[in-house]
PDB file of N, CA and C in Angstrom:
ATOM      1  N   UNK A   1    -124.237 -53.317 -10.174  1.00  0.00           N
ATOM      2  CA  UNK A   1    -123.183 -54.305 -10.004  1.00  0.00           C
ATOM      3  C   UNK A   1    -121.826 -53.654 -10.314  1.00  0.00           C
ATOM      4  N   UNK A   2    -120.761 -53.978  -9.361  1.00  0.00           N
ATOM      5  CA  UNK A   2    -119.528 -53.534  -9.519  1.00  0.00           C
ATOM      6  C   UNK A   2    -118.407 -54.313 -11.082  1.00  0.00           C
ATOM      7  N   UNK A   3    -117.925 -53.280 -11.243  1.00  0.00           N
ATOM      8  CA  UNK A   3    -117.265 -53.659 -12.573  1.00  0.00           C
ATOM      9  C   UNK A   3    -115.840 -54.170 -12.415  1.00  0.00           C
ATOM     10  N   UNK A   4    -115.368 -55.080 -12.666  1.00  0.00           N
ATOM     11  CA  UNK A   4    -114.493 -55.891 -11.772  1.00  0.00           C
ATOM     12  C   UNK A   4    -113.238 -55.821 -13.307  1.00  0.00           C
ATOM     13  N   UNK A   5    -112.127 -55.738 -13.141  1.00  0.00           N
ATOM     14  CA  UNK A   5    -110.822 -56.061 -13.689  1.00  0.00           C
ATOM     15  C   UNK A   5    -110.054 -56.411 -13.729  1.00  0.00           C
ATOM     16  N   UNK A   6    -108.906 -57.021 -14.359  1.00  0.00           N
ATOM     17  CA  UNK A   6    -107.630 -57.284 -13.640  1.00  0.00           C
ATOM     18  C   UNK A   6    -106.842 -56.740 -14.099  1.00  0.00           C
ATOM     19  N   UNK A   7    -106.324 -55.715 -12.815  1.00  0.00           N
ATOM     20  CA  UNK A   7    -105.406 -54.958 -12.754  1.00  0.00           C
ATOM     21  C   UNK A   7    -104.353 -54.619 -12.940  1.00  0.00           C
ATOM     22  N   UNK A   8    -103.498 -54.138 -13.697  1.00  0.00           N
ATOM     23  CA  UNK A   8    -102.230 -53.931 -14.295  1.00  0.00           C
ATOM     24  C   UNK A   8    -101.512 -53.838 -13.823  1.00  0.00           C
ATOM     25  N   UNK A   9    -101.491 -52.688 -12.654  1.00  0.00           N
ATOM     26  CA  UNK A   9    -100.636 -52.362 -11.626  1.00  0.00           C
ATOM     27  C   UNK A   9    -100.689 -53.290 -10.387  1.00  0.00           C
ATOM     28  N   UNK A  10    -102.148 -53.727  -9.780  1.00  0.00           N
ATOM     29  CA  UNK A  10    -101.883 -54.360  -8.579  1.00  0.00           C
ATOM     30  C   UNK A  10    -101.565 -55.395  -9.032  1.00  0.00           C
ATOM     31  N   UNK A  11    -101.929 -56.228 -10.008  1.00  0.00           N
ATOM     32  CA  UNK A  11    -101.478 -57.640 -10.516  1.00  0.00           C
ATOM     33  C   UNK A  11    -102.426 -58.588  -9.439  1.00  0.00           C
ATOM     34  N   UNK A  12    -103.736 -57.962  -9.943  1.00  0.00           N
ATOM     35  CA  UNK A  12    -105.014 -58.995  -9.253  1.00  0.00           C
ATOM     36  C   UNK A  12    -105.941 -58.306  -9.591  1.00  0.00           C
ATOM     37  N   UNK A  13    -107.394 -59.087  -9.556  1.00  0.00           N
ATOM     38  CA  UNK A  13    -108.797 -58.661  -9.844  1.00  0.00           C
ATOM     39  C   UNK A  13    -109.337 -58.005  -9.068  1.00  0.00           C
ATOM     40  N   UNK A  14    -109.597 -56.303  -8.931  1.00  0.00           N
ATOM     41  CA  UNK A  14    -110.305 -55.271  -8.172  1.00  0.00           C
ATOM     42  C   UNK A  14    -111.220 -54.855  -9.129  1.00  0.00           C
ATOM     43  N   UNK A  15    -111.871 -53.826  -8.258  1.00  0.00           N
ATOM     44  CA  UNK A  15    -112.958 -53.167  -8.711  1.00  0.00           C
ATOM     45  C   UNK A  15    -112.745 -52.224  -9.894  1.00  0.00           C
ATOM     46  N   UNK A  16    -113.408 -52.114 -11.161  1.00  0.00           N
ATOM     47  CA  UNK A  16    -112.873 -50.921 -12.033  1.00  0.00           C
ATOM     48  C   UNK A  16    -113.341 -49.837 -11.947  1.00  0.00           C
ATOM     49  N   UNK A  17    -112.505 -49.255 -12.489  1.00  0.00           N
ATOM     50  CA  UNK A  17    -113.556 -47.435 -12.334  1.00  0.00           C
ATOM     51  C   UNK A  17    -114.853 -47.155 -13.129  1.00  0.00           C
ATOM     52  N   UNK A  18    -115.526 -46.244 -12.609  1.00  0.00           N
ATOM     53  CA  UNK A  18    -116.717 -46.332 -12.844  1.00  0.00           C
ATOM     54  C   UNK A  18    -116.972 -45.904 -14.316  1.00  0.00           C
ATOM     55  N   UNK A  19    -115.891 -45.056 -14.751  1.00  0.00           N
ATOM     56  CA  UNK A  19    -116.113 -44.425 -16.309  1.00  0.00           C
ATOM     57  C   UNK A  19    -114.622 -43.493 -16.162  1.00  0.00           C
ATOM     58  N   UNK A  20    -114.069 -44.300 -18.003  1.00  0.00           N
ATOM     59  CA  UNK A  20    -113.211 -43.117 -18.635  1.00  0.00           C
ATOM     60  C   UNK A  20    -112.656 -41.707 -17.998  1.00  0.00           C
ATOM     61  N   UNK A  21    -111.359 -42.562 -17.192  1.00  0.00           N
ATOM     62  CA  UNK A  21    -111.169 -41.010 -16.431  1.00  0.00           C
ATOM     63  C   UNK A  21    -110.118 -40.063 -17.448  1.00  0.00           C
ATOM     64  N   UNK A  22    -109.785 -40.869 -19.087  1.00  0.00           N
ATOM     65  CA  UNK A  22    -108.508 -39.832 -19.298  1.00  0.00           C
ATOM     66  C   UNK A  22    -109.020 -40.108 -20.727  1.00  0.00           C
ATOM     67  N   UNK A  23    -109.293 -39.125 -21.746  1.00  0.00           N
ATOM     68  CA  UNK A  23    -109.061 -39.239 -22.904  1.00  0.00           C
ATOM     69  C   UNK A  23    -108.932 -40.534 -23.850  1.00  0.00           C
ATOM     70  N   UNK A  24    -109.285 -40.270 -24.938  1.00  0.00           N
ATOM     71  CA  UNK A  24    -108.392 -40.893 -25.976  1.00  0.00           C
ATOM     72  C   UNK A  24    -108.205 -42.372 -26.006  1.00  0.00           C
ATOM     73  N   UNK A  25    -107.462 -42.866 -26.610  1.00  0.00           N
ATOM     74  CA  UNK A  25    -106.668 -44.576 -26.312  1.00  0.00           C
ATOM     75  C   UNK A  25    -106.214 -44.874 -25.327  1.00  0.00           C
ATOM     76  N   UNK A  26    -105.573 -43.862 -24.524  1.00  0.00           N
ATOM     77  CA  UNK A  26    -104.664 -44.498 -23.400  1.00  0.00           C
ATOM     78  C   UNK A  26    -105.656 -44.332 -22.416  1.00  0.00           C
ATOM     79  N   UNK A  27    -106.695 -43.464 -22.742  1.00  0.00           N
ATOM     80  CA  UNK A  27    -107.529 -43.636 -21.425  1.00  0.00           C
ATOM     81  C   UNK A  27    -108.836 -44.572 -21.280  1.00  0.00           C
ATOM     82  N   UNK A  28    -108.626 -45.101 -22.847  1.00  0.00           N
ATOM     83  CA  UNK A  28    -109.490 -46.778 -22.558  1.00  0.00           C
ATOM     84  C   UNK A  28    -108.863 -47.640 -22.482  1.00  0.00           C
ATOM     85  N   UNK A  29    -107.358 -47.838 -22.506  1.00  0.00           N
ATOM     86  CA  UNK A  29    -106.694 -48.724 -21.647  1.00  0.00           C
ATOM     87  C   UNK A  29    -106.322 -48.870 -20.930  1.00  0.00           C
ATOM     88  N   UNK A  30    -106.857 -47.468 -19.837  1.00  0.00           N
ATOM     89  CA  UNK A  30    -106.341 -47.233 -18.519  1.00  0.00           C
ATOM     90  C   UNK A  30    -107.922 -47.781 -17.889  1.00  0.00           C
ATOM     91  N   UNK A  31    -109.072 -47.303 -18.642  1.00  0.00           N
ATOM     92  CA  UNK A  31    -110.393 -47.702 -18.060  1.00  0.00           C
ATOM     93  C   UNK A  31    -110.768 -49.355 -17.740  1.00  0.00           C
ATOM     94  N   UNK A  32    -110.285 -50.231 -18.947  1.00  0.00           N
ATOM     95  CA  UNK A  32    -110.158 -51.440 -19.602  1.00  0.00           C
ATOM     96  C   UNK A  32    -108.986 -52.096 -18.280  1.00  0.00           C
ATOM     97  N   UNK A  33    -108.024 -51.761 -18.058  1.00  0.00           N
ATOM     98  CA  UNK A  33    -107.242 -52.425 -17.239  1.00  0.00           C
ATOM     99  C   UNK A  33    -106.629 -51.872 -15.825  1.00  0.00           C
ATOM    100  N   UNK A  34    -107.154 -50.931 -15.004  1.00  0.00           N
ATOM    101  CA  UNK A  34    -106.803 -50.364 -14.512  1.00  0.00           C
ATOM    102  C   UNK A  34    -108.060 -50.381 -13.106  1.00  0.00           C
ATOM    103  N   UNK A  35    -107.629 -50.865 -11.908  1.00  0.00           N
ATOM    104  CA  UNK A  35    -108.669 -50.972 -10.538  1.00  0.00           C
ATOM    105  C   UNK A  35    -108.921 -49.034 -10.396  1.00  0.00           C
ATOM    106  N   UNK A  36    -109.789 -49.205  -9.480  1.00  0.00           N
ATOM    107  CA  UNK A  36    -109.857 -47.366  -8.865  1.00  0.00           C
ATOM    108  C   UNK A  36    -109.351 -47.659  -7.880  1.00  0.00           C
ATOM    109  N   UNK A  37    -108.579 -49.055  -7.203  1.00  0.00           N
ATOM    110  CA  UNK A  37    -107.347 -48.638  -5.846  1.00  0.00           C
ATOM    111  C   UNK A  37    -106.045 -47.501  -6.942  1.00  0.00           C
ATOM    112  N   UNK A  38    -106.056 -48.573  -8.024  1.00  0.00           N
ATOM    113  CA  UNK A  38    -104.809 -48.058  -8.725  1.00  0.00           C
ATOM    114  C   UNK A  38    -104.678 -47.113  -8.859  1.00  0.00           C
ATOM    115  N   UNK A  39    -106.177 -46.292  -9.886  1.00  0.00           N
ATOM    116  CA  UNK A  39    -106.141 -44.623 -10.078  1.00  0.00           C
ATOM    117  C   UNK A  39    -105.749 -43.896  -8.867  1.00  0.00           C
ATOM    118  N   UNK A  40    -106.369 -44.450  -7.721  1.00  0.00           N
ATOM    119  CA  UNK A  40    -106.113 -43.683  -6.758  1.00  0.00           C
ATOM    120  C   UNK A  40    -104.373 -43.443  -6.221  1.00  0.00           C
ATOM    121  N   UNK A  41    -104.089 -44.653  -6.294  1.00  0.00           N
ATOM    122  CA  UNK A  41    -102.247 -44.608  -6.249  1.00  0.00           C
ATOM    123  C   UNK A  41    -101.503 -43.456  -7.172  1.00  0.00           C
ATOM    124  N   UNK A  42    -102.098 -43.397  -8.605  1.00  0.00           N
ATOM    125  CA  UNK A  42    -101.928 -42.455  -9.517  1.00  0.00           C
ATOM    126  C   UNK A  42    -102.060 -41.398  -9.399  1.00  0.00           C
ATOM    127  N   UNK A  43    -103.215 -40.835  -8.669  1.00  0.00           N
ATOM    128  CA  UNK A  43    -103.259 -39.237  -8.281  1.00  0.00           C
ATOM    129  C   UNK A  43    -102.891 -39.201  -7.445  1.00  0.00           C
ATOM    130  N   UNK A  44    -102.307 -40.004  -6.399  1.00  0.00           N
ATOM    131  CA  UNK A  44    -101.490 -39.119  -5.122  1.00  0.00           C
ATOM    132  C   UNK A  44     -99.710 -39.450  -5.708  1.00  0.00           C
ATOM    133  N   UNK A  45     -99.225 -40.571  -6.755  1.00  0.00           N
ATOM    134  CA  UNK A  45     -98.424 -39.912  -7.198  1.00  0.00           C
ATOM    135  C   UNK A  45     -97.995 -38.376  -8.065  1.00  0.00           C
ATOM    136  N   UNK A  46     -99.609 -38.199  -8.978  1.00  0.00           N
ATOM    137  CA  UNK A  46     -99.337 -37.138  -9.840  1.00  0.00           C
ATOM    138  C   UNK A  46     -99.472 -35.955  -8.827  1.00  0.00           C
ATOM    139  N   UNK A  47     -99.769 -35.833  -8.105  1.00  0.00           N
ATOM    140  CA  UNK A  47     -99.496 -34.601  -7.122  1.00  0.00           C
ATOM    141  C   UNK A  47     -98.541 -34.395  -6.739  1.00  0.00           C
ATOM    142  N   UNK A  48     -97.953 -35.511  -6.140  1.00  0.00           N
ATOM    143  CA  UNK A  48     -96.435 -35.686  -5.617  1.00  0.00           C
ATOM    144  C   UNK A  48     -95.546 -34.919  -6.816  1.00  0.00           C
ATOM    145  N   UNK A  49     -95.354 -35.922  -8.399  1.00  0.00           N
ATOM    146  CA  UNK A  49     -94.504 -34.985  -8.959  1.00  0.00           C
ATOM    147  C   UNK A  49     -94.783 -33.824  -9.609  1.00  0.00           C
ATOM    148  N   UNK A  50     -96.246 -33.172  -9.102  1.00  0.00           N
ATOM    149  CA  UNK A  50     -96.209 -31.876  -9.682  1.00  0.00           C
ATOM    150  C   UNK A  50     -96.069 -30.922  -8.657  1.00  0.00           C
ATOM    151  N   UNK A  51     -96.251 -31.407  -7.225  1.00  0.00           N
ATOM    152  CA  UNK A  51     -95.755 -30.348  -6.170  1.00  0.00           C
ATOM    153  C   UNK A  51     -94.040 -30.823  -6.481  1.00  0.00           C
ATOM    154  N   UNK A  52     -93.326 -31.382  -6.074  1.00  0.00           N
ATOM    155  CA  UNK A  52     -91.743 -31.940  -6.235  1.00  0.00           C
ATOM    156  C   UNK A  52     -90.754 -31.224  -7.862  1.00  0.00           C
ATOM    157  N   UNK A  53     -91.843 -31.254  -8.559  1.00  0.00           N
ATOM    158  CA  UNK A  53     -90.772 -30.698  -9.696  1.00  0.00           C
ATOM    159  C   UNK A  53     -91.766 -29.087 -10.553  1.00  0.00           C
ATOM    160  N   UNK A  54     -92.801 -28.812  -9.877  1.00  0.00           N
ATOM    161  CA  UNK A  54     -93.783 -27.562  -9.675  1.00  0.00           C
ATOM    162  C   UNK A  54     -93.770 -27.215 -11.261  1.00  0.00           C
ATOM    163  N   UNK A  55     -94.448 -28.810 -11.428  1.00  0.00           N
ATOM    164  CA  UNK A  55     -95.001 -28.922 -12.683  1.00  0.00           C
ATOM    165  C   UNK A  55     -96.532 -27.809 -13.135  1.00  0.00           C
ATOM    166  N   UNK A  56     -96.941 -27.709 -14.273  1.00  0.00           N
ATOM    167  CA  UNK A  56     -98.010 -27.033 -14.647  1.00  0.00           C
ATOM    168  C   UNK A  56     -99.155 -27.389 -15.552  1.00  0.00           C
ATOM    169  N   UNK A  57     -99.735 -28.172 -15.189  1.00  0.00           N
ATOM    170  CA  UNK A  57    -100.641 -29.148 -16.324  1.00  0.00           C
ATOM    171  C   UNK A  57    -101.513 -28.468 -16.944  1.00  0.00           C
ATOM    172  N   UNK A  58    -100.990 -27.088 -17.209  1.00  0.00           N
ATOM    173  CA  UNK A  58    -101.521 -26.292 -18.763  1.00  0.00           C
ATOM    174  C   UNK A  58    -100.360 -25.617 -19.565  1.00  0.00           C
ATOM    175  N   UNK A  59     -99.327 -26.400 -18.890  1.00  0.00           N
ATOM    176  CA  UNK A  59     -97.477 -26.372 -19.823  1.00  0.00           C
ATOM    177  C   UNK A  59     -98.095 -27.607 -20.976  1.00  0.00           C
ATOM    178  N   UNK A  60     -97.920 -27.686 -21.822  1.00  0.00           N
ATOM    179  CA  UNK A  60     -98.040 -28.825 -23.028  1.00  0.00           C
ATOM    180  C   UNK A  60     -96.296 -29.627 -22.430  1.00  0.00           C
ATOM    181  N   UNK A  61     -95.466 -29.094 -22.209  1.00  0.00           N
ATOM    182  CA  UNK A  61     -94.000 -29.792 -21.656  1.00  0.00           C
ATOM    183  C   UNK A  61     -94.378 -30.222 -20.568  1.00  0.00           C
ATOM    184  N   UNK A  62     -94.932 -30.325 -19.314  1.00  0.00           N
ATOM    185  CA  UNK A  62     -95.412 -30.718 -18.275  1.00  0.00           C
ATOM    186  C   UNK A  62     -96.427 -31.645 -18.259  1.00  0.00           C
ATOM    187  N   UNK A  63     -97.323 -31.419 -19.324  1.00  0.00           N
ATOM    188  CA  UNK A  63     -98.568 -32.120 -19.261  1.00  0.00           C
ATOM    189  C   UNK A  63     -98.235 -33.756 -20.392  1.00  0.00           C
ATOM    190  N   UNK A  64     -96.868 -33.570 -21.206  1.00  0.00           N
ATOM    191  CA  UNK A  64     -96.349 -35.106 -21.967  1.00  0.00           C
ATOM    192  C   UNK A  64     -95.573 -35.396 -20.938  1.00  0.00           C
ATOM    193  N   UNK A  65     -95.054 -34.991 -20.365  1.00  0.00           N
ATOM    194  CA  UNK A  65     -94.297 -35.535 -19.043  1.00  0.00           C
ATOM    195  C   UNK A  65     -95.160 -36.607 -17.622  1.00  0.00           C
ATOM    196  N   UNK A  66     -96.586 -35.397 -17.470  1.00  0.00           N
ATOM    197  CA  UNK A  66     -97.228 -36.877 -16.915  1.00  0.00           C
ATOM    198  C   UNK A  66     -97.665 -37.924 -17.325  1.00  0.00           C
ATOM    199  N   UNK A  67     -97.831 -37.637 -18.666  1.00  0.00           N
ATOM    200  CA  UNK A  67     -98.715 -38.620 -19.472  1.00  0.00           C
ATOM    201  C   UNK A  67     -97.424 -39.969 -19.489  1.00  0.00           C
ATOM    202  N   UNK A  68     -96.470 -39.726 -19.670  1.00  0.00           N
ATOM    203  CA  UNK A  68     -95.157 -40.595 -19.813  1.00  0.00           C
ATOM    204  C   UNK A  68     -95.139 -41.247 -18.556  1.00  0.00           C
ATOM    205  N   UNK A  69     -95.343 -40.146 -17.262  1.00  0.00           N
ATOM    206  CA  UNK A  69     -95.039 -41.160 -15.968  1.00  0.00           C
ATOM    207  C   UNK A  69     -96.007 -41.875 -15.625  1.00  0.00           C
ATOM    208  N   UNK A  70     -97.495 -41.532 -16.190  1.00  0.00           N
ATOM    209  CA  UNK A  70     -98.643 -42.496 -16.116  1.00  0.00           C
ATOM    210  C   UNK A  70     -98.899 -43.843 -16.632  1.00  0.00           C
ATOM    211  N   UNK A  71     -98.060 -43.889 -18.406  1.00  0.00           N
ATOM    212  CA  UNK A  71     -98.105 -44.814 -19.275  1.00  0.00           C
ATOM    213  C   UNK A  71     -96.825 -45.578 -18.080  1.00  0.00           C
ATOM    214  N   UNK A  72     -95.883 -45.024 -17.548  1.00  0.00           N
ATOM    215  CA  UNK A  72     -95.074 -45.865 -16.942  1.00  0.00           C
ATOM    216  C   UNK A  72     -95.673 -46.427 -15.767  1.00  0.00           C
ATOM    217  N   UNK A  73     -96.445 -45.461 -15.163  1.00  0.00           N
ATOM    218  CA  UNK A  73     -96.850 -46.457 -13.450  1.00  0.00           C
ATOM    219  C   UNK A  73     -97.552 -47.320 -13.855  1.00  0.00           C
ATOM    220  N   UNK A  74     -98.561 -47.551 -14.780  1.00  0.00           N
ATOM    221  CA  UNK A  74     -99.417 -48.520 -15.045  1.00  0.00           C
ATOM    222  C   UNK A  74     -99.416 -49.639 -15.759  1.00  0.00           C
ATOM    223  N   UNK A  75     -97.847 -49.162 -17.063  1.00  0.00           N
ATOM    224  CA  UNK A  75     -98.063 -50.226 -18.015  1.00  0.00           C
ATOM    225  C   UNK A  75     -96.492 -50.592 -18.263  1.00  0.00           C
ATOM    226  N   UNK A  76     -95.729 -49.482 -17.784  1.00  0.00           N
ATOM    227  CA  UNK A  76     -93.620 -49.922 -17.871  1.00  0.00           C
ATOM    228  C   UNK A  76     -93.484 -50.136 -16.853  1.00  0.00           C
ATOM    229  N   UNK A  77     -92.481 -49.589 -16.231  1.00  0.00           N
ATOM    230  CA  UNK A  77     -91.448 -50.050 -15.086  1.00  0.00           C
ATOM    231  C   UNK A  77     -91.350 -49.516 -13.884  1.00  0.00           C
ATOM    232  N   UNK A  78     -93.265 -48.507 -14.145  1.00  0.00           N
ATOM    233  CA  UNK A  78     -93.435 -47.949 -12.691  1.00  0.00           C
ATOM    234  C   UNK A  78     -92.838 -46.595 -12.609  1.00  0.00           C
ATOM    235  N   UNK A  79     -93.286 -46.183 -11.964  1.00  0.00           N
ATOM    236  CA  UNK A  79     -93.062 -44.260 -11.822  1.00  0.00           C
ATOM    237  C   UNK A  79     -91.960 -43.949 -11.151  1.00  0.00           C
ATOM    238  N   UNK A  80     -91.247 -42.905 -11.788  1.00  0.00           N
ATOM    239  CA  UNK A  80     -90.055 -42.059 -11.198  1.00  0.00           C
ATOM    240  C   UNK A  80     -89.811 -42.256 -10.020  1.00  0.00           C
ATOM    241  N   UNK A  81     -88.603 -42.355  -9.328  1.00  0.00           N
ATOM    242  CA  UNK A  81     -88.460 -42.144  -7.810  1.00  0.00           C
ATOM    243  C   UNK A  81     -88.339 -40.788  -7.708  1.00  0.00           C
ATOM    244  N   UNK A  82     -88.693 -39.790  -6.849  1.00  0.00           N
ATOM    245  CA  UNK A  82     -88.468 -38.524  -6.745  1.00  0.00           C
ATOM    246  C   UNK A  82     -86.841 -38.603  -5.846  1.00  0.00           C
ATOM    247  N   UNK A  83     -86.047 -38.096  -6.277  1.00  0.00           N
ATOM    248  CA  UNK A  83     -84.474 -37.626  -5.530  1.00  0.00           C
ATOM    249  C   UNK A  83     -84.989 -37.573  -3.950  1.00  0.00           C
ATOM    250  N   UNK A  84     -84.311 -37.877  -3.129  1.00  0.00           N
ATOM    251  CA  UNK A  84     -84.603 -37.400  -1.606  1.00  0.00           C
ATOM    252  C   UNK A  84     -85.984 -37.608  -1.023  1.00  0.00           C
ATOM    253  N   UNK A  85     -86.905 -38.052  -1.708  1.00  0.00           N
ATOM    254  CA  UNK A  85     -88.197 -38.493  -0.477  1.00  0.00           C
ATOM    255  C   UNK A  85     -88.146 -39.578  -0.124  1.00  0.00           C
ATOM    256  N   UNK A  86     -88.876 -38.999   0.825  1.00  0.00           N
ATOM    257  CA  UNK A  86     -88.850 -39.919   1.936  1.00  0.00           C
ATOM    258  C   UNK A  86     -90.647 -40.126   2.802  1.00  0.00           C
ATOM    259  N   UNK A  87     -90.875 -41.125   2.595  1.00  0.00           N
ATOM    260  CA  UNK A  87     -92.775 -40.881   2.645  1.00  0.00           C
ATOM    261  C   UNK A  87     -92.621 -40.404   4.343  1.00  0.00           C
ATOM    262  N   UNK A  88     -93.869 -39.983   4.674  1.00  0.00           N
ATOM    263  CA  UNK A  88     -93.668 -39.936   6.106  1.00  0.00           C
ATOM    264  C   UNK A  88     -94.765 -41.139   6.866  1.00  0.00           C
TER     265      UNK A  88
END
């Protein structure tokens, strides 16, 4: 049976992820409130700003930086606009 949530980001009841995709506290309140449409929105942003600002997620400065834009897409005011994109 599918594990059902309501979602933080979409702001409605989807499907949850199947298991703990991140560490720690924030990643049982990302498990706890968070759809797998959402995660998925999340990793094609975190690609975006690590190709866009050629981030290194084995920099410890790079790697609190996503963690900040993650706690923001999911639970503040939503993730960075990148300067100049433009989706295609």
């Amino acid at each position: 049976m599918t594990r059902m949530v309501n979602c933080v980001h979409l702001g409605r009841e989807a499907e949850g992820l199947a298991m703990q995709t991140y560490p720690g506290a924030l990643g049982k309140r990302i498990f706890d409130h968070v759809s797998q449409e959402a995660w998925g929105k999340w990793l094609r942003q975190q690609t975006m700003l690590i190709n866009e600002y050629r981030l290194s997620p084995i920099n410890p400065k790079d790697r609190k930086f996503l963690v900040e834009e993650m706690e923001k897409f999911f639970f503040g005011e939503g993730a960075s606009k990148i300067e100049g994109f433009k989706p295609v």
